[in-house]
N, C-alpha and C. Protein backbone atom coordinates (compact mmCIF):
# COMPACT_ATOMS: atom_id res chain seq x y z
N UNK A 1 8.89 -0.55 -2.96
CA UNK A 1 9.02 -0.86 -1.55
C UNK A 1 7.83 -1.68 -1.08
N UNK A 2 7.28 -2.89 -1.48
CA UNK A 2 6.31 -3.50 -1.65
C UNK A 2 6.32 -4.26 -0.58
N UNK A 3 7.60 -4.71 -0.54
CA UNK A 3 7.99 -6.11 0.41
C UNK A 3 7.60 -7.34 -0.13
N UNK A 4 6.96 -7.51 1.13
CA UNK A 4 5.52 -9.01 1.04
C UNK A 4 4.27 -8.81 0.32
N UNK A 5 4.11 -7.35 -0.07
CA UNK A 5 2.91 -7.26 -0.27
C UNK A 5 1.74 -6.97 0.41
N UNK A 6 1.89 -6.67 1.77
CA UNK A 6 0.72 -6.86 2.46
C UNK A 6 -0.16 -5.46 1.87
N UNK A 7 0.57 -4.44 1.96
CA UNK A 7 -0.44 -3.12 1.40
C UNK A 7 -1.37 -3.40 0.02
N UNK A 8 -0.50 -4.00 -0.96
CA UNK A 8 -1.01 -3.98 -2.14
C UNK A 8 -2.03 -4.73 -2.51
N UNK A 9 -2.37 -6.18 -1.87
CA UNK A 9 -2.75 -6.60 -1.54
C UNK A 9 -3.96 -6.72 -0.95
N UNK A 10 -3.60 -5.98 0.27
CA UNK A 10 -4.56 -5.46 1.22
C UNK A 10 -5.83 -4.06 -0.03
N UNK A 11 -5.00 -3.77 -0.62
CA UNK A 11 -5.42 -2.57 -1.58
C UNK A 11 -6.40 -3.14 -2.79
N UNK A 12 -5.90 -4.69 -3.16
CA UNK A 12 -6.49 -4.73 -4.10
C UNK A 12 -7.73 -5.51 -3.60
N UNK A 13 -8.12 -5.90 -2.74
CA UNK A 13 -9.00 -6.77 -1.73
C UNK A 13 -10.17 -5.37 -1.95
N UNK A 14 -9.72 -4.55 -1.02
CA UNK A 14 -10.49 -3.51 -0.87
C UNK A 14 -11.19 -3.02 -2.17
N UNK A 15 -10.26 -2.59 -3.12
CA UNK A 15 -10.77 -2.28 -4.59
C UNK A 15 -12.08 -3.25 -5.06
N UNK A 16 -11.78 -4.67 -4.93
CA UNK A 16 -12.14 -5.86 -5.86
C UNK A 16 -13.82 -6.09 -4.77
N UNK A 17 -14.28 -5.40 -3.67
CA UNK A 17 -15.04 -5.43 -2.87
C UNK A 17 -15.07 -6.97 -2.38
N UNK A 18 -13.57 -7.11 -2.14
CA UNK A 18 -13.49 -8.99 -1.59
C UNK A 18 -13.35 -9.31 -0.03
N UNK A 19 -14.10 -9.99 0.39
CA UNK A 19 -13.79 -9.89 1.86
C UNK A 19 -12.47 -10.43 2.29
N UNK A 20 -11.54 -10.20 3.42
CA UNK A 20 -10.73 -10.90 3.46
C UNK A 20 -11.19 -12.19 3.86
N UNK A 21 -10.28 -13.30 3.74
CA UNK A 21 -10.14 -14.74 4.47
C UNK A 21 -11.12 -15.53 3.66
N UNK A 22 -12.09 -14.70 2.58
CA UNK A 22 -13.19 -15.46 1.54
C UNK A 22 -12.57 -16.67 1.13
N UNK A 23 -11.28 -16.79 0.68
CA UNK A 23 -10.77 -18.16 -0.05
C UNK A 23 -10.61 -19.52 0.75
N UNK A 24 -10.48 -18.88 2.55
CA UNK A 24 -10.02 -19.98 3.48
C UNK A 24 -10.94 -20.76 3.67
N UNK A 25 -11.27 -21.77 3.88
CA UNK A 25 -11.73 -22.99 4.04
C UNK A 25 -11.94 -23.41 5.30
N UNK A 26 -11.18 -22.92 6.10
CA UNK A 26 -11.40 -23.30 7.64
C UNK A 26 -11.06 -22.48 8.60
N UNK A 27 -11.80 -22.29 9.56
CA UNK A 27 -11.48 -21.59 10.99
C UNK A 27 -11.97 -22.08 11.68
N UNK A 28 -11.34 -21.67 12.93
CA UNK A 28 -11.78 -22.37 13.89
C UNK A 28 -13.04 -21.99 14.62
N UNK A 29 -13.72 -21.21 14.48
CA UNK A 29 -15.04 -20.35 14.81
C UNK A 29 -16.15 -22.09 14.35
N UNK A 30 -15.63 -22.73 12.96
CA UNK A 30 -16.70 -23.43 12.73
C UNK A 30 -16.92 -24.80 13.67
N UNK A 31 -16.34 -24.83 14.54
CA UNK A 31 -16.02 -26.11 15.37
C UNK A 31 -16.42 -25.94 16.41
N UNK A 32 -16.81 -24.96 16.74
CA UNK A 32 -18.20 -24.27 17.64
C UNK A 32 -19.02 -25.25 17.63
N UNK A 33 -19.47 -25.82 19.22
CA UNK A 33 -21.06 -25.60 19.39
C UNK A 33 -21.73 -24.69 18.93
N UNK A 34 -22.72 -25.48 18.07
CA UNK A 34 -23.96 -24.10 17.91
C UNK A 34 -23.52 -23.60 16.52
N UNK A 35 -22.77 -24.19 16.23
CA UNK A 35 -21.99 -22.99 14.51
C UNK A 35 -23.06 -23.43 13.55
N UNK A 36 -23.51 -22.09 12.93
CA UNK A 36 -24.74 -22.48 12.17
C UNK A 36 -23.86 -22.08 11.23
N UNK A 37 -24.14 -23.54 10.34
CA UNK A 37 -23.09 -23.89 8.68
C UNK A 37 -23.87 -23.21 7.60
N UNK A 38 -25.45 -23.60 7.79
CA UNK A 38 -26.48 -22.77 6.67
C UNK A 38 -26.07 -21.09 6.66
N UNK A 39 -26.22 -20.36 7.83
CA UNK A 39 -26.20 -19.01 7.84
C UNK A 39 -24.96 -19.06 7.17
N UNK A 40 -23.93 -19.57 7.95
CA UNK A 40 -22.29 -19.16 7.44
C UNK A 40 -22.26 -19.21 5.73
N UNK A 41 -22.77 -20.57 5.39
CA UNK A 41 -21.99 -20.67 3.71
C UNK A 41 -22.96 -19.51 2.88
N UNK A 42 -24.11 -18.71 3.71
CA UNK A 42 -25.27 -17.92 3.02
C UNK A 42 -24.83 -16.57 2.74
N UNK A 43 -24.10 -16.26 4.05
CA UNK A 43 -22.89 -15.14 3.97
C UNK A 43 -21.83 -15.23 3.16
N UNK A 44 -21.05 -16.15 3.14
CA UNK A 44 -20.17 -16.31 2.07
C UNK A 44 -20.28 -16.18 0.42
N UNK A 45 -22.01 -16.59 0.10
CA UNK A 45 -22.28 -16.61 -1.16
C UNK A 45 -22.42 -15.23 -1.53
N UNK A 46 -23.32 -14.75 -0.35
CA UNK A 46 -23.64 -12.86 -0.52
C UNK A 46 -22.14 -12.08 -0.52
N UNK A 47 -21.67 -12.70 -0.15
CA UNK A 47 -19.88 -11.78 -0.03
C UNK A 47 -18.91 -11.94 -1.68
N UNK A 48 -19.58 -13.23 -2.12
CA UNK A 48 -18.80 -13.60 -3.65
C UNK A 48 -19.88 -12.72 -4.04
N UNK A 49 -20.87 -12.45 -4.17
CA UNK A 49 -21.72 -12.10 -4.99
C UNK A 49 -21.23 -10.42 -5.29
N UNK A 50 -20.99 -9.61 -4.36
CA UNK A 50 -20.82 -8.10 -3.88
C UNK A 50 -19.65 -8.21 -4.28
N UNK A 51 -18.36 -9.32 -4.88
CA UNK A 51 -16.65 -8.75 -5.20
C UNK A 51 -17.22 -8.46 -6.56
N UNK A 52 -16.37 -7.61 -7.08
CA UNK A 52 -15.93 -6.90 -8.27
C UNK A 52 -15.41 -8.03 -9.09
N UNK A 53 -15.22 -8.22 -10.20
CA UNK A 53 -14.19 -9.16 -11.13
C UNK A 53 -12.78 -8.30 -11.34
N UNK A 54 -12.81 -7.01 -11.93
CA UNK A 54 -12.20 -6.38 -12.40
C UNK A 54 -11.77 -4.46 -11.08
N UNK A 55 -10.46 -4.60 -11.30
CA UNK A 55 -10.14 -3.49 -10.66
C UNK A 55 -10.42 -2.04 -11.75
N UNK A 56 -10.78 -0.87 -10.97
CA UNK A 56 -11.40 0.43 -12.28
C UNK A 56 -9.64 1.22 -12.34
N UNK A 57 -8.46 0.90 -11.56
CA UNK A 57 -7.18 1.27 -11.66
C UNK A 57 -6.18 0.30 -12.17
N UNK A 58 -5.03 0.83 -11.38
CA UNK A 58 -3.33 -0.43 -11.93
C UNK A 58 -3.03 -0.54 -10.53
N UNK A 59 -2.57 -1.99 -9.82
CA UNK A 59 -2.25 -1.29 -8.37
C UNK A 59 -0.28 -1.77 -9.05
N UNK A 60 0.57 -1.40 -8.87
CA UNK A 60 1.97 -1.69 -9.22
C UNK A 60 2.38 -2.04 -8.05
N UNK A 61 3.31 -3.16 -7.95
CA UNK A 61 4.16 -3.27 -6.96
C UNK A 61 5.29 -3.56 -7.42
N UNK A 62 6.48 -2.55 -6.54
CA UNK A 62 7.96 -2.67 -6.67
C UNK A 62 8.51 -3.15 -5.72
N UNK A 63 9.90 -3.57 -5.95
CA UNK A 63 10.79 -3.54 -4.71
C UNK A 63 11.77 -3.91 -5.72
N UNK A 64 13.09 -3.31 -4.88
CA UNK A 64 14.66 -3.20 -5.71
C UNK A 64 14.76 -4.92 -5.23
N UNK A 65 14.27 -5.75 -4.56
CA UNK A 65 14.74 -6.85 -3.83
C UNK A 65 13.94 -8.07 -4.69
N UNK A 66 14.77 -8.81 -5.44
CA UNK A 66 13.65 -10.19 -5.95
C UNK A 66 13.28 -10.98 -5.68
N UNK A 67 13.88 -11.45 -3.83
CA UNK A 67 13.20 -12.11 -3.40
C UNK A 67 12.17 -11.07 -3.04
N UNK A 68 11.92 -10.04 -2.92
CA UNK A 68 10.77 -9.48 -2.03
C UNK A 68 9.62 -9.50 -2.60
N UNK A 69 9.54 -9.51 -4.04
CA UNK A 69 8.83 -9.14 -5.30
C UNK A 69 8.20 -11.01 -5.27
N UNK A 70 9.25 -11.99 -5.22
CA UNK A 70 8.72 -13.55 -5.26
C UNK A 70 7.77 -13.53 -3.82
N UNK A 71 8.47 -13.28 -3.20
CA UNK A 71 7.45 -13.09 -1.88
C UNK A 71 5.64 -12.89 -1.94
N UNK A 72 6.07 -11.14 -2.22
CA UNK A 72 4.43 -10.67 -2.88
C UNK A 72 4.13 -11.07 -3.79
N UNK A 73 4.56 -11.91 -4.89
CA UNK A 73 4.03 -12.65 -6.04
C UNK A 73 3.00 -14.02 -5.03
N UNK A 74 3.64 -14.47 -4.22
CA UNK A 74 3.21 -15.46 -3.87
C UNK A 74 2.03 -15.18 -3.44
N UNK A 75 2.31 -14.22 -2.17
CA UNK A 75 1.08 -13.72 -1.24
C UNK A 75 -0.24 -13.38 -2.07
N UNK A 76 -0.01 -12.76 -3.05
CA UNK A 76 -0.83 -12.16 -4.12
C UNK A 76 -1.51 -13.59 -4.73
N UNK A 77 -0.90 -14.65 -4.88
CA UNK A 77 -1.63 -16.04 -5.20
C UNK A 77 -2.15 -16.42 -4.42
N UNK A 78 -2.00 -16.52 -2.91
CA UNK A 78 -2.69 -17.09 -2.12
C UNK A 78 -4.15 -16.29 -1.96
N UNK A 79 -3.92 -14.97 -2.12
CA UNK A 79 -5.11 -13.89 -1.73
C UNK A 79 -6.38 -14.34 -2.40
N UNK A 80 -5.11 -14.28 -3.58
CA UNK A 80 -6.28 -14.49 -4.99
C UNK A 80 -6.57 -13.28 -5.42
N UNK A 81 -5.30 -12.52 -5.62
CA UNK A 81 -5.49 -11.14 -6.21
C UNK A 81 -4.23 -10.79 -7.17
N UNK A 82 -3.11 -11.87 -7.26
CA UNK A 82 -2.22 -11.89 -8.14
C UNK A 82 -2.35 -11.06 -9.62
N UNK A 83 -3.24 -11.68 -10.04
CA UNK A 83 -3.57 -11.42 -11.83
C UNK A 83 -4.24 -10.05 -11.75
N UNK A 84 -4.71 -9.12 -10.35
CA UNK A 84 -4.69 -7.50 -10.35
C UNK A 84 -3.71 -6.70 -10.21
N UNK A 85 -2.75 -7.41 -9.85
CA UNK A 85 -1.60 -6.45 -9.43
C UNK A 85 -0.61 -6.57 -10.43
N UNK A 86 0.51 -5.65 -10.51
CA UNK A 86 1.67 -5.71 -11.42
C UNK A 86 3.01 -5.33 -10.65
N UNK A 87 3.83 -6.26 -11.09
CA UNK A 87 5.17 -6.80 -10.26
C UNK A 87 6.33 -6.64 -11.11
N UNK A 88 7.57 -5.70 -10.66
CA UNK A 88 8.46 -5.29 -11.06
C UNK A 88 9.72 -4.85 -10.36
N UNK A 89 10.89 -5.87 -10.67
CA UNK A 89 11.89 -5.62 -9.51
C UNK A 89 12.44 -4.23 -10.22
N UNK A 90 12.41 -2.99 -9.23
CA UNK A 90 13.39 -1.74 -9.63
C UNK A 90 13.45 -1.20 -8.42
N UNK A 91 14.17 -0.07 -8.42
CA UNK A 91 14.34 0.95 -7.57
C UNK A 91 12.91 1.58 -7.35
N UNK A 92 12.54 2.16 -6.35
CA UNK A 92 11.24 3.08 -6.53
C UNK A 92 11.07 4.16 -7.61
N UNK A 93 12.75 4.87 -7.48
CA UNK A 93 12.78 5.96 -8.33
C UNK A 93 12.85 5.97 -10.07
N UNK A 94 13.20 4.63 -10.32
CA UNK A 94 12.92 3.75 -11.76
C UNK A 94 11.90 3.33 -11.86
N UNK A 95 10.37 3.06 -11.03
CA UNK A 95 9.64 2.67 -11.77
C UNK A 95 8.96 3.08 -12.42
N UNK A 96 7.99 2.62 -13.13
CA UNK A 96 6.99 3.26 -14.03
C UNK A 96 5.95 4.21 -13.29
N UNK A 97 6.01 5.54 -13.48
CA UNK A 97 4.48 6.22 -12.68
C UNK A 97 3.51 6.36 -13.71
N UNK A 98 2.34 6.02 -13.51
CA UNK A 98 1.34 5.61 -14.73
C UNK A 98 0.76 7.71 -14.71
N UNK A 99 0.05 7.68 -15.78
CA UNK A 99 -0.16 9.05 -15.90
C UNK A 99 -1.36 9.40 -15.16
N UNK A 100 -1.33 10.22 -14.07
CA UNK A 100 -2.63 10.88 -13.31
C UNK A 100 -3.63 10.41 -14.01
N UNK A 101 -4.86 10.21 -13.21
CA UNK A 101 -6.09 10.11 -13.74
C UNK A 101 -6.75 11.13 -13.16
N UNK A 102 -7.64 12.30 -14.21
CA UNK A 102 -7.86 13.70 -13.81
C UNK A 102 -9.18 13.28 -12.73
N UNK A 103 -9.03 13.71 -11.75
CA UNK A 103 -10.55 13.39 -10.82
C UNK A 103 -10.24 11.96 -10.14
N UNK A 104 -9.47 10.97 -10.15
CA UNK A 104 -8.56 9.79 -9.67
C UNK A 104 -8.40 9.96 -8.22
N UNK A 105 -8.06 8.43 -7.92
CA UNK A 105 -7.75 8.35 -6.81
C UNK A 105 -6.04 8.13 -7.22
N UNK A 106 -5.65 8.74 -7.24
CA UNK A 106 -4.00 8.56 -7.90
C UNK A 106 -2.81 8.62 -6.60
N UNK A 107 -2.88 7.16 -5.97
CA UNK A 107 -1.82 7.13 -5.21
C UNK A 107 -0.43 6.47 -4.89
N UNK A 108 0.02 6.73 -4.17
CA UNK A 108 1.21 6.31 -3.93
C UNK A 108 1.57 6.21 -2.46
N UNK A 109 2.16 4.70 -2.19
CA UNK A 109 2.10 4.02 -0.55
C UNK A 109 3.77 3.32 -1.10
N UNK A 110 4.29 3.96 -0.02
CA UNK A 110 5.50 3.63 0.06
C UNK A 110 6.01 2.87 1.28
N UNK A 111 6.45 2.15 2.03
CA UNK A 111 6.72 1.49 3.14
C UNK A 111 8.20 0.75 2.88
N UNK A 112 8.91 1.83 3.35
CA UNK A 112 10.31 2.16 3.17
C UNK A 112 11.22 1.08 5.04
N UNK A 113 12.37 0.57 4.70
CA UNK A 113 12.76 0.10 5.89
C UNK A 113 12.71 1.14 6.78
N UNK A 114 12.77 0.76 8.29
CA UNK A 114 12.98 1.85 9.27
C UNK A 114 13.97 1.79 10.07
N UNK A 115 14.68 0.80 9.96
CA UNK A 115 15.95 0.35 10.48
C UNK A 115 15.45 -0.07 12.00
N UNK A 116 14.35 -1.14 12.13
CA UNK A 116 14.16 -1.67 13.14
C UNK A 116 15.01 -3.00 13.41
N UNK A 117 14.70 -3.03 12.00
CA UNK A 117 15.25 -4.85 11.54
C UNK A 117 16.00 -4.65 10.48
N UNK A 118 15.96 -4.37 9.76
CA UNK A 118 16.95 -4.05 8.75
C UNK A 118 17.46 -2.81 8.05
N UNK A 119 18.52 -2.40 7.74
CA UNK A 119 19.01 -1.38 7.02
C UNK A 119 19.91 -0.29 8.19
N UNK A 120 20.33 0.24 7.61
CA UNK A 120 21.37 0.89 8.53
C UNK A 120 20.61 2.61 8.56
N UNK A 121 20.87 3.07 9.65
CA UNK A 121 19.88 4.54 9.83
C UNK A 121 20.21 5.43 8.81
N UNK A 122 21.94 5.75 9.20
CA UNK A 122 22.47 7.05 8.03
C UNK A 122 21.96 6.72 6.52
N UNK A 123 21.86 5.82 6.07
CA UNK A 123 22.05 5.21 4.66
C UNK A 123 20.55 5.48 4.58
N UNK A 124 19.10 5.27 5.55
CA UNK A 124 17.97 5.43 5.14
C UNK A 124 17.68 6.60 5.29
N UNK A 125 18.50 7.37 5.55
CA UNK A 125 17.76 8.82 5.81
C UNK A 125 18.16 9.23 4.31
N UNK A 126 19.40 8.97 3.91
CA UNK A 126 19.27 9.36 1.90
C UNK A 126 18.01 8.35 1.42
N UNK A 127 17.75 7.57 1.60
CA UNK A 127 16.38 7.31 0.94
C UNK A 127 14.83 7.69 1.19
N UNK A 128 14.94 8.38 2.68
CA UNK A 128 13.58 9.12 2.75
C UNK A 128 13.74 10.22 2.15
N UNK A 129 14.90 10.66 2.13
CA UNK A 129 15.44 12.22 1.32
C UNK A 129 14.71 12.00 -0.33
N UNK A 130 15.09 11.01 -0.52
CA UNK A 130 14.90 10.42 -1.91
C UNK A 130 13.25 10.42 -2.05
N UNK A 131 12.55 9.74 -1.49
CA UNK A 131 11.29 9.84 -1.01
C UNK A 131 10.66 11.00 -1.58
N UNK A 132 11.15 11.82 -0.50
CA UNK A 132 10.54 13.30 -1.16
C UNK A 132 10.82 13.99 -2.29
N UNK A 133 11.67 13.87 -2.87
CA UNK A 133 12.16 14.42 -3.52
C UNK A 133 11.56 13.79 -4.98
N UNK A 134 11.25 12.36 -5.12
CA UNK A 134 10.39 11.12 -6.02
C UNK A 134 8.93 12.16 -5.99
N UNK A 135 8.43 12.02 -4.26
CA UNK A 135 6.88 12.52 -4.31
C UNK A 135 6.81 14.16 -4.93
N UNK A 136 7.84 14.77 -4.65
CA UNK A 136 7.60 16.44 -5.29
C UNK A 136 7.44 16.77 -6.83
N UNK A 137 8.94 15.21 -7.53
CA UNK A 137 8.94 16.04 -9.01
C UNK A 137 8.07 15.23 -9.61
N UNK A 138 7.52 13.77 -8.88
CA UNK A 138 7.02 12.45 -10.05
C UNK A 138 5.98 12.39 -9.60
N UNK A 139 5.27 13.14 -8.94
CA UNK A 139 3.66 12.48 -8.64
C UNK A 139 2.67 13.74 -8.03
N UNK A 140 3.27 15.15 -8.73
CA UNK A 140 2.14 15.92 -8.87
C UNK A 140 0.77 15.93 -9.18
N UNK A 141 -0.03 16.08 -8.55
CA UNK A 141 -1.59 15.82 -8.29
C UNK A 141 -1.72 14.21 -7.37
N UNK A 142 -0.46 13.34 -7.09
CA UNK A 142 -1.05 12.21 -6.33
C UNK A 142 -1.16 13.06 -5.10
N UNK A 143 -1.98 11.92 -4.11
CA UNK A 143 -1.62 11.69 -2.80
C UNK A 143 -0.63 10.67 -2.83
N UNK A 144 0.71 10.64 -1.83
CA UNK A 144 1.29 9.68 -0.88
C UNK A 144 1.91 9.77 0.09
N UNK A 145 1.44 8.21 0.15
CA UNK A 145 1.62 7.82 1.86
C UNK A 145 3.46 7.33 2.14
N UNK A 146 3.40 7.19 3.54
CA UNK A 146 4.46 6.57 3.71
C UNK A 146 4.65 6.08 5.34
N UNK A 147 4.62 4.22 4.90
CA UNK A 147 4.45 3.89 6.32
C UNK A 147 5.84 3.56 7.44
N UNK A 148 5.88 4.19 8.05
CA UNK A 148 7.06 3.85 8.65
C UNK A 148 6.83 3.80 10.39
N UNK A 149 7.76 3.40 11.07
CA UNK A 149 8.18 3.66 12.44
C UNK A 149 9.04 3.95 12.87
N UNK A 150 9.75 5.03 12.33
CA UNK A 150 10.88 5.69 12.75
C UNK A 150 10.85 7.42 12.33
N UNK A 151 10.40 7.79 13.18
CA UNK A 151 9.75 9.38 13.07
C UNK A 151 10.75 10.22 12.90
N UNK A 152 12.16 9.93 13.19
CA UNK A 152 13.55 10.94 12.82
C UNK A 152 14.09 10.59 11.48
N UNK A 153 13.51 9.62 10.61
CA UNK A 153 13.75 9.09 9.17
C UNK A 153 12.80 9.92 8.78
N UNK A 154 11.62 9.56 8.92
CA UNK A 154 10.31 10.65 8.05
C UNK A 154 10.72 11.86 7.96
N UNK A 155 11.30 12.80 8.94
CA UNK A 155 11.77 13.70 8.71
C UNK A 155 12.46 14.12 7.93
N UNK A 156 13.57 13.13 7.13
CA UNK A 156 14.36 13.52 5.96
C UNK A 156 13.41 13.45 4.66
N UNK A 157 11.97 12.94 4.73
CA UNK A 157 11.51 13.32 3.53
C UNK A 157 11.57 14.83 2.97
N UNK A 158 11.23 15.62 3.81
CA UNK A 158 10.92 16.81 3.43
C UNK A 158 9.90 17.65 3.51
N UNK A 159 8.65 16.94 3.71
CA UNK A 159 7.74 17.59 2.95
C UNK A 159 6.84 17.48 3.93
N UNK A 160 5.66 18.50 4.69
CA UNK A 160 5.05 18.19 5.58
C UNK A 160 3.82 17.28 5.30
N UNK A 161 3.60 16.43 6.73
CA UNK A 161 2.17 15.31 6.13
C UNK A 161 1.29 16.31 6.81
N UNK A 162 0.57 15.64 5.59
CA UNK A 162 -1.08 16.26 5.78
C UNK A 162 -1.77 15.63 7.25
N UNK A 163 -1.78 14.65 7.36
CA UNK A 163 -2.10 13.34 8.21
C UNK A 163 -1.08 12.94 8.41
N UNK A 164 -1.06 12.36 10.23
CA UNK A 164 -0.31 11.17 10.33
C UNK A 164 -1.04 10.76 11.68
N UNK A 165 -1.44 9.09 10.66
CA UNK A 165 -1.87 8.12 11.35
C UNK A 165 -1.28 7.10 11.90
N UNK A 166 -1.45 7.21 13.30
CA UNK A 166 -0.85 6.26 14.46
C UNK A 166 -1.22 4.47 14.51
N UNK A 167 -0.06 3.68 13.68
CA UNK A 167 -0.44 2.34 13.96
C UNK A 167 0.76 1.59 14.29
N UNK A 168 0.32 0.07 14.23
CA UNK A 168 1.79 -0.85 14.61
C UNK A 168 2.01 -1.67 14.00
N UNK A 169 3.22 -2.07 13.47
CA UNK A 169 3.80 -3.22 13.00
C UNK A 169 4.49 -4.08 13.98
N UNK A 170 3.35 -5.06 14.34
CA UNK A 170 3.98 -5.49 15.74
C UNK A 170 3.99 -5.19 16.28
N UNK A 171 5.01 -5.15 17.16
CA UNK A 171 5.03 -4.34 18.45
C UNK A 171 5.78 -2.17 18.40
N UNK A 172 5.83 -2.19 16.93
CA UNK A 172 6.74 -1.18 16.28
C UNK A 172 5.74 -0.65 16.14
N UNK A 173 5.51 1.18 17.12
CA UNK A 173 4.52 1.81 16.71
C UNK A 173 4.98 2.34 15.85
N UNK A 174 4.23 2.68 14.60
CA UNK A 174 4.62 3.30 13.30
C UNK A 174 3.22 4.66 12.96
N UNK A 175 3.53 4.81 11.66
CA UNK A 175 2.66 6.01 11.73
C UNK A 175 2.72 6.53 9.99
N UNK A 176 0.87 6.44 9.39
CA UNK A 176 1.19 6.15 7.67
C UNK A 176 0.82 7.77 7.86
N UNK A 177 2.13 8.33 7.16
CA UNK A 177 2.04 9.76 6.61
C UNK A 177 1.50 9.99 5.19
N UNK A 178 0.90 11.35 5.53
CA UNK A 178 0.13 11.25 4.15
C UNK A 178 0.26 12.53 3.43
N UNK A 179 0.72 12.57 2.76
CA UNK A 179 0.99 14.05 1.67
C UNK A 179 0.62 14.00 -0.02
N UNK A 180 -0.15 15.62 1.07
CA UNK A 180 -0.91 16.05 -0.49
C UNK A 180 0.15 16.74 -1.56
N UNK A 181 0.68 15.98 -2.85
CA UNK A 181 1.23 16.28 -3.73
C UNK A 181 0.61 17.29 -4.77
N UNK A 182 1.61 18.33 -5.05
CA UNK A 182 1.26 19.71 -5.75
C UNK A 182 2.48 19.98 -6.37
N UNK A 183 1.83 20.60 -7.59
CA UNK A 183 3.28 21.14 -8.44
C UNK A 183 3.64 22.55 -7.81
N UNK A 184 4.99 22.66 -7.71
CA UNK A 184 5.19 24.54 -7.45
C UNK A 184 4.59 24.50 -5.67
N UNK A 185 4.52 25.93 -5.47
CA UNK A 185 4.60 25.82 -3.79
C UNK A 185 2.68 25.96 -3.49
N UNK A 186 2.44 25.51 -2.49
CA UNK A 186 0.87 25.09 -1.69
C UNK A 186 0.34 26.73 -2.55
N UNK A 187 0.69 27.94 -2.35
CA UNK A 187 -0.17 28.95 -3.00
C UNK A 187 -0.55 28.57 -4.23
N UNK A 188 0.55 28.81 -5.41
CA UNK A 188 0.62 28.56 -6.46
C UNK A 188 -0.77 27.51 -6.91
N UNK A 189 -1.11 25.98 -5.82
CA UNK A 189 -1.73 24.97 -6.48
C UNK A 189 -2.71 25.49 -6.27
N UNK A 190 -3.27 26.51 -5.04
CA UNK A 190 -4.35 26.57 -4.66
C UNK A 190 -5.07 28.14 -5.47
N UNK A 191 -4.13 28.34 -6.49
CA UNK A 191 -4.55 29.82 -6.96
C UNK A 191 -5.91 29.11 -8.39
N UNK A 192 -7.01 29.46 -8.27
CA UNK A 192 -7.96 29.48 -9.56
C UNK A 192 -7.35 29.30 -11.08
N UNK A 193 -7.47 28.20 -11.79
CA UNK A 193 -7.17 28.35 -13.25
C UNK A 193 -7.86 29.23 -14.27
């Protein structure tokens, strides 16, 4: 459920310690009176200097849709974060889940339609159903998220969020839920090995 890419993206930026907009060439800030070009390109060098080359994870991106996948292929070229990420048209529930990393940041960000703009409601509430049901049996010990704006869909996941953080897509207030994944019921994970 990748889309465009913007999460993954956005994810691997963060990972790679890259600033955003580093690749752009122009804004309009520099056409300023007064725009000091020395300071600016001095910052920019200190900002290449502080990115990472290499990501320490896998970030995967899916989507059942191939244009959606050409989409984030693209975006991912423009970023300049393409050759970190990995791109695969499937279902969510077909893709590959890489194996926990013990002590990991091992997650999972899902951003499922909300039927603002596309998809039909009844039909997405079997796929938030699906959702949960993916996060309970396939991703014990992750955290995941799930960004949506439609708060009577989230509900068919199942599973209570740990967090839920209030944002917008547009003008679509939405809200990234966040659940802590455990095998067996919350006692059970929390009993001493």
């Amino acid at each position: 459920m990748c889309g465009s890419g913007t999460l993954a993206i956005e994810g691997a930026l963060i990972a790679l310690n890259r600033a955003p907009g580093l690749l752009r060439t122009d804004f309009a800030f520099r056409h300023l009176i007064g725009f000091d070009e020395e300071a600016y390109e001095g910052l920019r060098r200190e900002l290449r200097l502080a990115a990472r080359k290499e990501l320490a994870g896998r970030i995967l991106c899916s989507d059942h849709d191939p244009s959606a996948i050409e989409a984030a292929r693209q975006n991912a070229r423009t970023a300049g974060v393409e050759g970190h990420l990995e791109f695969v048209v499937c279902d969510f529930r077909q893709g590959e889940v890489p194996e926990a990393i013990e002590g990991g940041a091992n997650v999972c960000v899902l951003n499922p339609e909300y039927g603002a703009r596309l998809g039909d409601v009844e039909r997405l509430g079997e796929t938030y159903a699906a959702i949960g049901d993916f996060f309970k049996r396939g991703l014990p010990g992750w955290r995941g998220y799930v960004f949506t704006g439609n708060p009577d869909l989230a509900k068919h996941i199942g599973l209570k969020p740990r967090r839920k953080t209030p944002m917008f897509n547009a003008k679509i207030e939405c809200r990234l839920l966040e659940y802590e994944l455990y095998q067996g019921s919350r006692k059970a994970s929390e009993q001493p090995q």
